[in-house]
ModelCIF file with pLDDT and N, C-alpha, C, O atoms, coordinates in Angstrom:
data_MODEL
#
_entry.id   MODEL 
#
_entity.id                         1 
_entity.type                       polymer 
_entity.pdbx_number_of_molecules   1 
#
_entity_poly.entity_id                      1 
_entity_poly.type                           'polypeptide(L)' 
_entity_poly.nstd_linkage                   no 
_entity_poly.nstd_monomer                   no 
_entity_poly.pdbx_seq_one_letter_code       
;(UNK)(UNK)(UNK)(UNK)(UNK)(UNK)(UNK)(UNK)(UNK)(UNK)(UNK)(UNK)(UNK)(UNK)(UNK)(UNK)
(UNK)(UNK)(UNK)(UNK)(UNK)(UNK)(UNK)(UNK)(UNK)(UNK)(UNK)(UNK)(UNK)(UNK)(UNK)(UNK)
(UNK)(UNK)(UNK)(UNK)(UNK)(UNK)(UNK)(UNK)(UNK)(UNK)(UNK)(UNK)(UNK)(UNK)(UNK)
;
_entity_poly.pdbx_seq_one_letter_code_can   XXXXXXXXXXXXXXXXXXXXXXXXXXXXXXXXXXXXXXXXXXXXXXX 
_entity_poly.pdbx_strand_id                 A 
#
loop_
_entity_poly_seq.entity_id 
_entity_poly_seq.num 
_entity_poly_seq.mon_id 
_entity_poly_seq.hetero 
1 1  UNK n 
1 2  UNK n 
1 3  UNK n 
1 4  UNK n 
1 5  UNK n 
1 6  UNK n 
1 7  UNK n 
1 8  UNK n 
1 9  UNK n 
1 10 UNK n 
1 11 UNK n 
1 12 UNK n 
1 13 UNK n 
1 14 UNK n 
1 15 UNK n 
1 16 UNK n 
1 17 UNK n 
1 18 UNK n 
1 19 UNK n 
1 20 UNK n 
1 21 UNK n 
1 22 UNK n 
1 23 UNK n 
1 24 UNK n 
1 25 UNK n 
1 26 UNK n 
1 27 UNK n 
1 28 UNK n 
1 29 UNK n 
1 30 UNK n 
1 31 UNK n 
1 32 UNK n 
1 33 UNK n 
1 34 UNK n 
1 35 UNK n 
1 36 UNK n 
1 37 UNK n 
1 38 UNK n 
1 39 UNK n 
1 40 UNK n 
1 41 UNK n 
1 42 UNK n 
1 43 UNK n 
1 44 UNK n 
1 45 UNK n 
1 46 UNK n 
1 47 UNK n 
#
_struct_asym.id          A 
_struct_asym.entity_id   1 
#
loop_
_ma_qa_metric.id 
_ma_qa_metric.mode 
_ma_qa_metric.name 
_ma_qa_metric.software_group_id 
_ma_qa_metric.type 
1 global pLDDT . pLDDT 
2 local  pLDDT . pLDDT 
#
_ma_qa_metric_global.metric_id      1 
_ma_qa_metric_global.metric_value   75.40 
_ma_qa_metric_global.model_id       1 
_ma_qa_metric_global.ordinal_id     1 
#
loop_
_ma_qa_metric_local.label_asym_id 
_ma_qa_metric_local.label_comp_id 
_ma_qa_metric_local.label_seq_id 
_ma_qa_metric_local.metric_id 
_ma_qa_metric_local.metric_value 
_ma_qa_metric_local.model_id 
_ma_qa_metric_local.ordinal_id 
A UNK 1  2 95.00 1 1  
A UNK 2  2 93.00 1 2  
A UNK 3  2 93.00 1 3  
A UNK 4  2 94.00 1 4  
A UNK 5  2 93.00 1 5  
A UNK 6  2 93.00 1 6  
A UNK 7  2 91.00 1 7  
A UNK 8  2 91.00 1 8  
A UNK 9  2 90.00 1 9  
A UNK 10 2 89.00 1 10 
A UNK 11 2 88.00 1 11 
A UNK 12 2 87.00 1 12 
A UNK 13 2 86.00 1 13 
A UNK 14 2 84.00 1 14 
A UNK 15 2 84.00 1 15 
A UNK 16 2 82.00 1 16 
A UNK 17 2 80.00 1 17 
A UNK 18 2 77.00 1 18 
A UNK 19 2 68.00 1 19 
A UNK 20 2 59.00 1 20 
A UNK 21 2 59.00 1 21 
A UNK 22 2 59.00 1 22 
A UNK 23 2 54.00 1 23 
A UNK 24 2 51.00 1 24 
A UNK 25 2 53.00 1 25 
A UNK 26 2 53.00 1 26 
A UNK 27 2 49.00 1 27 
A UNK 28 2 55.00 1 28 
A UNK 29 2 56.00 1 29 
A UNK 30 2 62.00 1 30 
A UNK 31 2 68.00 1 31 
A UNK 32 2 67.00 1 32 
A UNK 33 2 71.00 1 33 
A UNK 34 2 71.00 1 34 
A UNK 35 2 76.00 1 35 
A UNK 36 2 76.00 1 36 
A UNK 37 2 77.00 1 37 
A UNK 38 2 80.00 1 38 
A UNK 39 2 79.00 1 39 
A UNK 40 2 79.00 1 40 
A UNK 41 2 79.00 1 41 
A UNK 42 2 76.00 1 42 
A UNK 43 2 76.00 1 43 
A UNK 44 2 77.00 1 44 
A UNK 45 2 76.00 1 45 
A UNK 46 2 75.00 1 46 
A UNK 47 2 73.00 1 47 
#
loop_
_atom_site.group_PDB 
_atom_site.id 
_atom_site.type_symbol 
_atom_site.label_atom_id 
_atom_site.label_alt_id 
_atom_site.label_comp_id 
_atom_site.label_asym_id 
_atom_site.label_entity_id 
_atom_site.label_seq_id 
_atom_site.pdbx_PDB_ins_code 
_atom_site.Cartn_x 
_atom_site.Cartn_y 
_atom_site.Cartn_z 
_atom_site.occupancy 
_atom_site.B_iso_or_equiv 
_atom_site.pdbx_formal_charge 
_atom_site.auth_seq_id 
_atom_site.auth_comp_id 
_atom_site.auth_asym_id 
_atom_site.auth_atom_id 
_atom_site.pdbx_PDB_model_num 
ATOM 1   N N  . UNK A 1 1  ? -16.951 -6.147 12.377  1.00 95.00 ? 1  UNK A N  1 
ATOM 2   C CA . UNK A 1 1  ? -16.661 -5.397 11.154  1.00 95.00 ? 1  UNK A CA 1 
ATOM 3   C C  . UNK A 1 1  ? -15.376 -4.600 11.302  1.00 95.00 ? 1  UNK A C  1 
ATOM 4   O O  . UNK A 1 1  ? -14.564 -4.298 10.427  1.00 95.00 ? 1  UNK A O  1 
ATOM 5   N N  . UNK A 1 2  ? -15.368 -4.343 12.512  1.00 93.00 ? 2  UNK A N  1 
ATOM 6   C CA . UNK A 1 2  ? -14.082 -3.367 12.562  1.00 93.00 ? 2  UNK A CA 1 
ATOM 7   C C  . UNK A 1 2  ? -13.060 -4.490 12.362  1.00 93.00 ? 2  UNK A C  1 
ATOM 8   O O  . UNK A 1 2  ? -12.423 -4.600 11.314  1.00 93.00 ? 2  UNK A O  1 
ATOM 9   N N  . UNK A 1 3  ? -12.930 -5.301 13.381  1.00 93.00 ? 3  UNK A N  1 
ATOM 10  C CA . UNK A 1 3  ? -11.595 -6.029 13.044  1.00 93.00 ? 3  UNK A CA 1 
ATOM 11  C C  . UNK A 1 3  ? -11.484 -6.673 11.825  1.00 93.00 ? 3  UNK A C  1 
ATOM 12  O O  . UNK A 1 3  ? -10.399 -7.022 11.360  1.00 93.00 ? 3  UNK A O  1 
ATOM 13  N N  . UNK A 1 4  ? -12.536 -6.847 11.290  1.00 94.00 ? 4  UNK A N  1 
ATOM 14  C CA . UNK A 1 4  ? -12.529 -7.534 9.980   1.00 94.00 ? 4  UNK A CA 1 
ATOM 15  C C  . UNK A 1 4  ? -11.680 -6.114 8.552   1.00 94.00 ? 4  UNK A C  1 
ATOM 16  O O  . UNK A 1 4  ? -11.025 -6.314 7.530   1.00 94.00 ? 4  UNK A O  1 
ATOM 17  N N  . UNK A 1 5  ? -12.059 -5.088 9.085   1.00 93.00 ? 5  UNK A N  1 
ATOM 18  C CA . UNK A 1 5  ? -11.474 -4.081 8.237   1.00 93.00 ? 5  UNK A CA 1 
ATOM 19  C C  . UNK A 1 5  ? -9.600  -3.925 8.660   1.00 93.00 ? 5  UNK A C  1 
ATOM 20  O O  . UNK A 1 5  ? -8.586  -3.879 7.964   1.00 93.00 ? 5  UNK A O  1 
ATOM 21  N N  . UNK A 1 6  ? -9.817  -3.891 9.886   1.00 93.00 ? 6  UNK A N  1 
ATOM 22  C CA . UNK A 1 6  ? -7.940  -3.789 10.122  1.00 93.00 ? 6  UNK A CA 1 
ATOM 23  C C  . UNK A 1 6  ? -7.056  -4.856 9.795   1.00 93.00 ? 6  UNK A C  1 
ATOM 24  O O  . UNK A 1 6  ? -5.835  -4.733 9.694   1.00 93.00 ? 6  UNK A O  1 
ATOM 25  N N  . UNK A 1 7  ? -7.791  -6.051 9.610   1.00 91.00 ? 7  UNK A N  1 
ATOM 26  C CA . UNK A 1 7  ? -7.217  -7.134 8.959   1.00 91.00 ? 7  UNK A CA 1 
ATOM 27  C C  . UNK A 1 7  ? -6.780  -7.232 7.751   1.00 91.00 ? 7  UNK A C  1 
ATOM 28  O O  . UNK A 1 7  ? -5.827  -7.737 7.158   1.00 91.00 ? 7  UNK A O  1 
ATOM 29  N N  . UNK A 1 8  ? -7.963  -6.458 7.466   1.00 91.00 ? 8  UNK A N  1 
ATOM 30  C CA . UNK A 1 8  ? -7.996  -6.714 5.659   1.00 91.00 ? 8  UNK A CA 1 
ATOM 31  C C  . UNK A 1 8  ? -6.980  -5.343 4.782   1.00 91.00 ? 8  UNK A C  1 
ATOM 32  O O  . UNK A 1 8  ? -6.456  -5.289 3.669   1.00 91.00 ? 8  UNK A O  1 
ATOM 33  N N  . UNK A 1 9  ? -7.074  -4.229 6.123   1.00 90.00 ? 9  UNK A N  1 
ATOM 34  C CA . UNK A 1 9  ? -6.480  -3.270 5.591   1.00 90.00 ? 9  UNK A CA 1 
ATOM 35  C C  . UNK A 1 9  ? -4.483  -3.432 6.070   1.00 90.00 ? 9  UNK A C  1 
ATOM 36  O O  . UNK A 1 9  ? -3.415  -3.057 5.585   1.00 90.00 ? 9  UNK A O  1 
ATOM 37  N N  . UNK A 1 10 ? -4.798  -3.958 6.881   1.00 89.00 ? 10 UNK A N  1 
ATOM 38  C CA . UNK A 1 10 ? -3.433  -4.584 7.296   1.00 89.00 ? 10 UNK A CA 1 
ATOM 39  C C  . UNK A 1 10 ? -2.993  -5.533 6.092   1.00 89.00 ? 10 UNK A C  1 
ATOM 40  O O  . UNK A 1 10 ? -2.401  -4.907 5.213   1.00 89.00 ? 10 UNK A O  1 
ATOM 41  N N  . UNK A 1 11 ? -3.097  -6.472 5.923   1.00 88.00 ? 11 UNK A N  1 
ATOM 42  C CA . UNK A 1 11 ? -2.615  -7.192 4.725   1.00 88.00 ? 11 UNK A CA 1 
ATOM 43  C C  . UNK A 1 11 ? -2.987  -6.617 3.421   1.00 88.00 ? 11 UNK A C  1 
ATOM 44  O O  . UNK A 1 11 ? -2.067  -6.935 2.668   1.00 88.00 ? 11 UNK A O  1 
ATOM 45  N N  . UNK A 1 12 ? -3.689  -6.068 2.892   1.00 87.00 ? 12 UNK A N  1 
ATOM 46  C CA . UNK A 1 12 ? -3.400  -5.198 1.535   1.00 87.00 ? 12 UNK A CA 1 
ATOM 47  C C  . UNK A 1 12 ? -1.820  -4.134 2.236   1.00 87.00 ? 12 UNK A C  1 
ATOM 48  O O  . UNK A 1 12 ? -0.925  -4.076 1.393   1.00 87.00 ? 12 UNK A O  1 
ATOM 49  N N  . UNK A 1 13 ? -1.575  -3.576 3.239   1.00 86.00 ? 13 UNK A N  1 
ATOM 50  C CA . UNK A 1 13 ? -0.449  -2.729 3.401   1.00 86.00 ? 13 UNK A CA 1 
ATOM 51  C C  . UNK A 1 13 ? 0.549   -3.441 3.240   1.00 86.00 ? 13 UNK A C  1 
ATOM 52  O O  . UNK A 1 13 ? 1.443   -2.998 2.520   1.00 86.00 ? 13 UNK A O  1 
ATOM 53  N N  . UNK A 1 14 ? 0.733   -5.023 3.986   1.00 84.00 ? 14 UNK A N  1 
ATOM 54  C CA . UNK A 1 14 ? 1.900   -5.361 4.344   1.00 84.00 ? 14 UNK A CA 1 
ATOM 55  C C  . UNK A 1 14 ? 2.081   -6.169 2.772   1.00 84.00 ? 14 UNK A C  1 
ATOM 56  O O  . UNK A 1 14 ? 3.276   -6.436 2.648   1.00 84.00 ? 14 UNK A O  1 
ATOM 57  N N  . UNK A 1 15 ? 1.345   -6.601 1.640   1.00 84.00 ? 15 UNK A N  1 
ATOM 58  C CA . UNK A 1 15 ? 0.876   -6.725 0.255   1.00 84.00 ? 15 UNK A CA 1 
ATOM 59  C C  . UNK A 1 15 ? 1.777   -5.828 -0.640  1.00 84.00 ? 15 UNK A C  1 
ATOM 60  O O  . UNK A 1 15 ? 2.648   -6.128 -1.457  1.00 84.00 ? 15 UNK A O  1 
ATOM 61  N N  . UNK A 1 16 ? 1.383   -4.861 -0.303  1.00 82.00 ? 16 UNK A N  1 
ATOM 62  C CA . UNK A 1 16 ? 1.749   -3.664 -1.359  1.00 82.00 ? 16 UNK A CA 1 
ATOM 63  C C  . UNK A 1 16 ? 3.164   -3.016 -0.728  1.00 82.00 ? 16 UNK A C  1 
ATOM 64  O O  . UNK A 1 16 ? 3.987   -2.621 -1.554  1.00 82.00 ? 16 UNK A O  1 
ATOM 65  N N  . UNK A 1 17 ? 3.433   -2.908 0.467   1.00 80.00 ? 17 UNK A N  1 
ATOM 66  C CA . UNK A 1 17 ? 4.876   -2.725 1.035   1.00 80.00 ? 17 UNK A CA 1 
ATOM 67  C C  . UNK A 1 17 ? 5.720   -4.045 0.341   1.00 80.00 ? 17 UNK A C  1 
ATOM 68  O O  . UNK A 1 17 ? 6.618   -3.806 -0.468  1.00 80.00 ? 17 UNK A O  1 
ATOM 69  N N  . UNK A 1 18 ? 5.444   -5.165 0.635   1.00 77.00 ? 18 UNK A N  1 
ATOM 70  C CA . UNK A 1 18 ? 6.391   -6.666 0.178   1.00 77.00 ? 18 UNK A CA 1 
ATOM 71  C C  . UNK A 1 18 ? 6.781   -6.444 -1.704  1.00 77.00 ? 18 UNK A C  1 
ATOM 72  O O  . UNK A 1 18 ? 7.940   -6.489 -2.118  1.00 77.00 ? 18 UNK A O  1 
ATOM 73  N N  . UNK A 1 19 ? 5.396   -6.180 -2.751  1.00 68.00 ? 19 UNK A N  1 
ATOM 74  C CA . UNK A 1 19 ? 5.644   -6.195 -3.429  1.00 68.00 ? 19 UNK A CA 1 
ATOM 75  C C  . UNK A 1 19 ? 6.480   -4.949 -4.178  1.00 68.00 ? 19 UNK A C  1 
ATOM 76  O O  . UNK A 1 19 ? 7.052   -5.163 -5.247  1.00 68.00 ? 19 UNK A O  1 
ATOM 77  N N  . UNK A 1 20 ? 6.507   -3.627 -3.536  1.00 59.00 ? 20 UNK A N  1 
ATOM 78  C CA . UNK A 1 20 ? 6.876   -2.643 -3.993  1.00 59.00 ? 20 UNK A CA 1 
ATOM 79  C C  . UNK A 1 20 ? 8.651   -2.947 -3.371  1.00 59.00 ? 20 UNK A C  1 
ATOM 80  O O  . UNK A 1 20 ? 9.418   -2.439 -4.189  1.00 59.00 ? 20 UNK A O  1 
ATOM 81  N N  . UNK A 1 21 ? 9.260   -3.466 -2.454  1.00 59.00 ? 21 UNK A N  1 
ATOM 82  C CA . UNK A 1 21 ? 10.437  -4.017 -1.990  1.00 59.00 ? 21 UNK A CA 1 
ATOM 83  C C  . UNK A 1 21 ? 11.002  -4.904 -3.214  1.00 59.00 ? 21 UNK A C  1 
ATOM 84  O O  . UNK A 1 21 ? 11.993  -4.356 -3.696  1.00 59.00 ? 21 UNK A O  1 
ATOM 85  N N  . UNK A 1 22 ? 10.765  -5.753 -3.667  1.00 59.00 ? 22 UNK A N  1 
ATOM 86  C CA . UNK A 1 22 ? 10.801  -6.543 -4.511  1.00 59.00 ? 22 UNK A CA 1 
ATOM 87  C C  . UNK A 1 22 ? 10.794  -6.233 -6.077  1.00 59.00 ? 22 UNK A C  1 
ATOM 88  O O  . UNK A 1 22 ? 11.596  -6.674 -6.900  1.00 59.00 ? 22 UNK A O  1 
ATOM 89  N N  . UNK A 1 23 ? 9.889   -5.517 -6.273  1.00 54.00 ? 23 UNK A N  1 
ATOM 90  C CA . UNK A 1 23 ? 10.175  -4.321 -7.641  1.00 54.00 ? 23 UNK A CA 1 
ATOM 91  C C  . UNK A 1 23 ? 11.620  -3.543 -7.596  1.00 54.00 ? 23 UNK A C  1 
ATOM 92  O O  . UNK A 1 23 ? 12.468  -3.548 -8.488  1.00 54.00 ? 23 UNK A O  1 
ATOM 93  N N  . UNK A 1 24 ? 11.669  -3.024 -6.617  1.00 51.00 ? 24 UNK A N  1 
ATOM 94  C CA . UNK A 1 24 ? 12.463  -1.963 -6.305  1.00 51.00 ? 24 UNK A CA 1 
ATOM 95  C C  . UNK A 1 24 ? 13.967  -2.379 -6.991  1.00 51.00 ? 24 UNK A C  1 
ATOM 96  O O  . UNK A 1 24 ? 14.721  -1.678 -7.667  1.00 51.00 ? 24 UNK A O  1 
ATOM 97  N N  . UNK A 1 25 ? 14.091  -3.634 -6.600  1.00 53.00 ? 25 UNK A N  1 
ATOM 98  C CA . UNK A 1 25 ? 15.101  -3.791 -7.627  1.00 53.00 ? 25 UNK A CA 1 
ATOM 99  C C  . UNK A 1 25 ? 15.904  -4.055 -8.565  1.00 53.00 ? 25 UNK A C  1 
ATOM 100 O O  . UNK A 1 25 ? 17.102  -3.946 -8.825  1.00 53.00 ? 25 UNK A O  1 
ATOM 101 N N  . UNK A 1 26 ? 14.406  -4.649 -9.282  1.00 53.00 ? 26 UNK A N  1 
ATOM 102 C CA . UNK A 1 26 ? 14.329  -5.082 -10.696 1.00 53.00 ? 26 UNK A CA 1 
ATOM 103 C C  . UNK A 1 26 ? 13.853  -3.553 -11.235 1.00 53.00 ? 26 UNK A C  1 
ATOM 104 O O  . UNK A 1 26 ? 14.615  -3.405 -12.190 1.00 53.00 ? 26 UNK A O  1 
ATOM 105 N N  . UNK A 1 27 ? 13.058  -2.381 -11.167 1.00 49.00 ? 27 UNK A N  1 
ATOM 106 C CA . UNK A 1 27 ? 13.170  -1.256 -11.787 1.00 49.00 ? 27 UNK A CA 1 
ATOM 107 C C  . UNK A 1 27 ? 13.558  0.038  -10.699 1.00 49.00 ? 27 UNK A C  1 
ATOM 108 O O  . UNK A 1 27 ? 12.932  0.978  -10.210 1.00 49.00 ? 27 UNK A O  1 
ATOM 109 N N  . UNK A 1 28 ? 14.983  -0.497 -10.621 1.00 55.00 ? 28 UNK A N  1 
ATOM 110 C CA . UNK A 1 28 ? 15.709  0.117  -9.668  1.00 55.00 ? 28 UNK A CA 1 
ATOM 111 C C  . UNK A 1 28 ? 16.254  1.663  -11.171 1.00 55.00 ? 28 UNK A C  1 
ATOM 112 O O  . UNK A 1 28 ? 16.522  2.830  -10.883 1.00 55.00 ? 28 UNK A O  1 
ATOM 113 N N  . UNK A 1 29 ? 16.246  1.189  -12.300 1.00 56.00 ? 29 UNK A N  1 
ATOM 114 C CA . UNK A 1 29 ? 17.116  2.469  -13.162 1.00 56.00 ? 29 UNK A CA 1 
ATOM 115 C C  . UNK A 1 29 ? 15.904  3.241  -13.542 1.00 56.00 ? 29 UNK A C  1 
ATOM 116 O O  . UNK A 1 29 ? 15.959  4.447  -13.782 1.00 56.00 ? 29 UNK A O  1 
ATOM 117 N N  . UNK A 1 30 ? 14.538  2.370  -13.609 1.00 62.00 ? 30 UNK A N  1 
ATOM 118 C CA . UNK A 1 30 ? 13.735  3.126  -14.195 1.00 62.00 ? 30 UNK A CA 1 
ATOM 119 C C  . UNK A 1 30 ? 12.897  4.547  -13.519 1.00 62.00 ? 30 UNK A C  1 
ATOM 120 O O  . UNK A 1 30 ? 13.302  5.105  -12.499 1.00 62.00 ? 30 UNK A O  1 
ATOM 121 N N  . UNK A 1 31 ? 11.766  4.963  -14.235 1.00 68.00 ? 31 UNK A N  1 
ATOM 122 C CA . UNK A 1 31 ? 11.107  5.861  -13.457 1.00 68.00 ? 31 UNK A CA 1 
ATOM 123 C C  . UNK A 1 31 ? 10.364  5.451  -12.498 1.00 68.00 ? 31 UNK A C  1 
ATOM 124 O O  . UNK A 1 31 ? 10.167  6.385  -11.720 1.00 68.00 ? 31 UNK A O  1 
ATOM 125 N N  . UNK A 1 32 ? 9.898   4.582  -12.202 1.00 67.00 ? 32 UNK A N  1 
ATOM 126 C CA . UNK A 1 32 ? 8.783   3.580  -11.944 1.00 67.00 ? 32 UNK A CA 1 
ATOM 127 C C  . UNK A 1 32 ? 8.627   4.528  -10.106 1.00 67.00 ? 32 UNK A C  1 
ATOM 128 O O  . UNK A 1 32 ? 9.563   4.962  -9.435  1.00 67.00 ? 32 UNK A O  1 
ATOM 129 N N  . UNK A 1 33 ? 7.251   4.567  -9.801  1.00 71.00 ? 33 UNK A N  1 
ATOM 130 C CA . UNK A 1 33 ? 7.466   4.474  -8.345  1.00 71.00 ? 33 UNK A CA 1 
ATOM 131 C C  . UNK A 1 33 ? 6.171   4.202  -7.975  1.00 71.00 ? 33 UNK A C  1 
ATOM 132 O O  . UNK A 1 33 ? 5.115   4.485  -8.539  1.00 71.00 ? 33 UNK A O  1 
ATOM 133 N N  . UNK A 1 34 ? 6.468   3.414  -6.603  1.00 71.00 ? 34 UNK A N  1 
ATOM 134 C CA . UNK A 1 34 ? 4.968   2.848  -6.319  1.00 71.00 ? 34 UNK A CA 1 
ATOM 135 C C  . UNK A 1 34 ? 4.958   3.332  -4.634  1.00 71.00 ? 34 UNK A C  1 
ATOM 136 O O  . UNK A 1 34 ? 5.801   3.151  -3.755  1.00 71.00 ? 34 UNK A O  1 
ATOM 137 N N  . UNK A 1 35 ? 3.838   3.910  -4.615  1.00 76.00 ? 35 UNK A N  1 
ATOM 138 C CA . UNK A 1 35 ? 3.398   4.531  -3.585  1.00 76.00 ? 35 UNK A CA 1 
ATOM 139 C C  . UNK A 1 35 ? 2.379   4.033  -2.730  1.00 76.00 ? 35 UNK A C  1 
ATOM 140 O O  . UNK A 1 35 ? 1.320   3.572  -3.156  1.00 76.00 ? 35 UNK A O  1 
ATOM 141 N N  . UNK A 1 36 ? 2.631   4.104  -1.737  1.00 76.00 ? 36 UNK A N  1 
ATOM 142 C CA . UNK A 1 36 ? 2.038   3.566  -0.204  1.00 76.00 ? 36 UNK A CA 1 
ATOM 143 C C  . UNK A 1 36 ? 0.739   4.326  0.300   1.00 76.00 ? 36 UNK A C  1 
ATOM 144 O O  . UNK A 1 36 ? 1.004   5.113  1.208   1.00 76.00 ? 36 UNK A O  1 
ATOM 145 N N  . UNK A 1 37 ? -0.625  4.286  -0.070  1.00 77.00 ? 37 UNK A N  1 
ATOM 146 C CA . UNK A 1 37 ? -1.067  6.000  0.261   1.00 77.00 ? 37 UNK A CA 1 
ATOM 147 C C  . UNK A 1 37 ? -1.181  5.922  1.557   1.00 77.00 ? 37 UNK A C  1 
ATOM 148 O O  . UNK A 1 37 ? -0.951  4.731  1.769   1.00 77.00 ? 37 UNK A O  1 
ATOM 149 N N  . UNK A 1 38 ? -1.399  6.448  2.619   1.00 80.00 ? 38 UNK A N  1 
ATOM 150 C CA . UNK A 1 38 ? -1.245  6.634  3.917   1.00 80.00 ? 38 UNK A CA 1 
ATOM 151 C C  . UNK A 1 38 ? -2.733  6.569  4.654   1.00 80.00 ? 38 UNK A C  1 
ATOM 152 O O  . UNK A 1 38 ? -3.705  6.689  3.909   1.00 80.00 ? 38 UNK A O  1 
ATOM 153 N N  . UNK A 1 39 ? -2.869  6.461  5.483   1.00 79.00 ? 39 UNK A N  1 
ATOM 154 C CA . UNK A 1 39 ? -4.613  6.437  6.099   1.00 79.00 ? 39 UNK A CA 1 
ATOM 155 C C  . UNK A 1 39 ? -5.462  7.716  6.348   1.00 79.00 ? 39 UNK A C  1 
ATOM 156 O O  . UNK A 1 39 ? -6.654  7.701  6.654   1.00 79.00 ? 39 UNK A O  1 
ATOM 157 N N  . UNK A 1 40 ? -4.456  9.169  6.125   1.00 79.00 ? 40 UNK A N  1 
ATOM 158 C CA . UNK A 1 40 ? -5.214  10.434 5.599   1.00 79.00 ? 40 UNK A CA 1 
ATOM 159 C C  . UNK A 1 40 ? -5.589  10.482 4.273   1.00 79.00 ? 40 UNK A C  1 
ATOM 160 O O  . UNK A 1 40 ? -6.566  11.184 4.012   1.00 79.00 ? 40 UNK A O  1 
ATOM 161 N N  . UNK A 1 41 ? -4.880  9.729  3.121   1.00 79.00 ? 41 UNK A N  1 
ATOM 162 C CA . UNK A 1 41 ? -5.305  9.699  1.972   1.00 79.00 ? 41 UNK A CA 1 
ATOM 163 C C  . UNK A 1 41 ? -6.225  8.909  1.888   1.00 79.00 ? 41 UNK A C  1 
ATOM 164 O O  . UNK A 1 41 ? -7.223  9.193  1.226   1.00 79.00 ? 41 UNK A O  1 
ATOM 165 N N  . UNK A 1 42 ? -6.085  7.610  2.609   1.00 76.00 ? 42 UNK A N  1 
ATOM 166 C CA . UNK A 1 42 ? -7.847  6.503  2.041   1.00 76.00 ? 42 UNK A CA 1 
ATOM 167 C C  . UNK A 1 42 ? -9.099  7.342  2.286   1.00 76.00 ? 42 UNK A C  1 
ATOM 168 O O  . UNK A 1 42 ? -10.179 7.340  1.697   1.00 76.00 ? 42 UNK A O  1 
ATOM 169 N N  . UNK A 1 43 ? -8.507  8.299  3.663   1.00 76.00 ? 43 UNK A N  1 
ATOM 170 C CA . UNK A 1 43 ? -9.997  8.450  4.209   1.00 76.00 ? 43 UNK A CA 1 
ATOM 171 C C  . UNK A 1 43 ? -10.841 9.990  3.798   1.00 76.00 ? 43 UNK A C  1 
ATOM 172 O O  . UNK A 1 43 ? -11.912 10.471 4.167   1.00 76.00 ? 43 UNK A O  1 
ATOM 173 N N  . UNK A 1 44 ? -9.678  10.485 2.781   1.00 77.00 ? 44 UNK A N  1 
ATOM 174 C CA . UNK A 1 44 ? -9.919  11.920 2.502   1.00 77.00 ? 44 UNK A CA 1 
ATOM 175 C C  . UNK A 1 44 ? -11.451 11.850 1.984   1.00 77.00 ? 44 UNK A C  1 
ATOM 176 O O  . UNK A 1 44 ? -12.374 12.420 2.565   1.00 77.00 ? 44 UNK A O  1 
ATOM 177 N N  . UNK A 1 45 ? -11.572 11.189 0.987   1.00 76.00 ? 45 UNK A N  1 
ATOM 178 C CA . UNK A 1 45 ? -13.745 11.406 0.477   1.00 76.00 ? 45 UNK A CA 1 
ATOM 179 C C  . UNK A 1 45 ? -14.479 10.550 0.748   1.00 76.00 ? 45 UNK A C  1 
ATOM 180 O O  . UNK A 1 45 ? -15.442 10.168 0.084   1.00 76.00 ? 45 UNK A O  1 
ATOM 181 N N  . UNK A 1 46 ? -13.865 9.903  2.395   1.00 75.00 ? 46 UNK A N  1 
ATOM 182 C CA . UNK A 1 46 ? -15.238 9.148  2.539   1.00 75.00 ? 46 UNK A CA 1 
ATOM 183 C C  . UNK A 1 46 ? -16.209 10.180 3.272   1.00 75.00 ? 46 UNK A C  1 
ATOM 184 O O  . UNK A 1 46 ? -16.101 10.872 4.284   1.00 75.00 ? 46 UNK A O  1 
ATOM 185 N N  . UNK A 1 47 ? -17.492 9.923  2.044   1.00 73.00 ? 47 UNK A N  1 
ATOM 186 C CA . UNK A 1 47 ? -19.045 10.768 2.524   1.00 73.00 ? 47 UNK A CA 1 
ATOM 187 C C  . UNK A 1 47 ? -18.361 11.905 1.336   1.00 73.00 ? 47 UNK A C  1 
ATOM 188 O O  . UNK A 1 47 ? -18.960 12.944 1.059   1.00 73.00 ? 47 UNK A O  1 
#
C-alpha cells in the first residue's frame, strides 16, 4: 500500500507539474495560476 501510494502520488505530481509547464505559456498574459500543493498541505486534515 505504501508503495502503491508514492507511485500514485508521484505521478499525479509529475502530471500536474508537466501540465502546469505547458499552460504556462499559452496563459502566460493572463491571471491564471496553477498551484502545486505541497505534502504539508495534502496532509493538513487527515483525521
Amino acid at each position: 500500500a505504501g508503495v502503491m501510494f508514492m507511485l500514485g502520488y508521484t505521478v499525479v505530481r509529475a502530471t500536474l507539474s508537466q501540465s502546469s509547464t505547458q499552460t504556462g505559456a499559452v496563459t502566460e498574459s493572463s491571471d491564471v495560476q496553477v498551484t502545486i500543493p505541497g505534502e504539508g498541505t495534502l496532509w493538513a486534515d487527515f483525521g
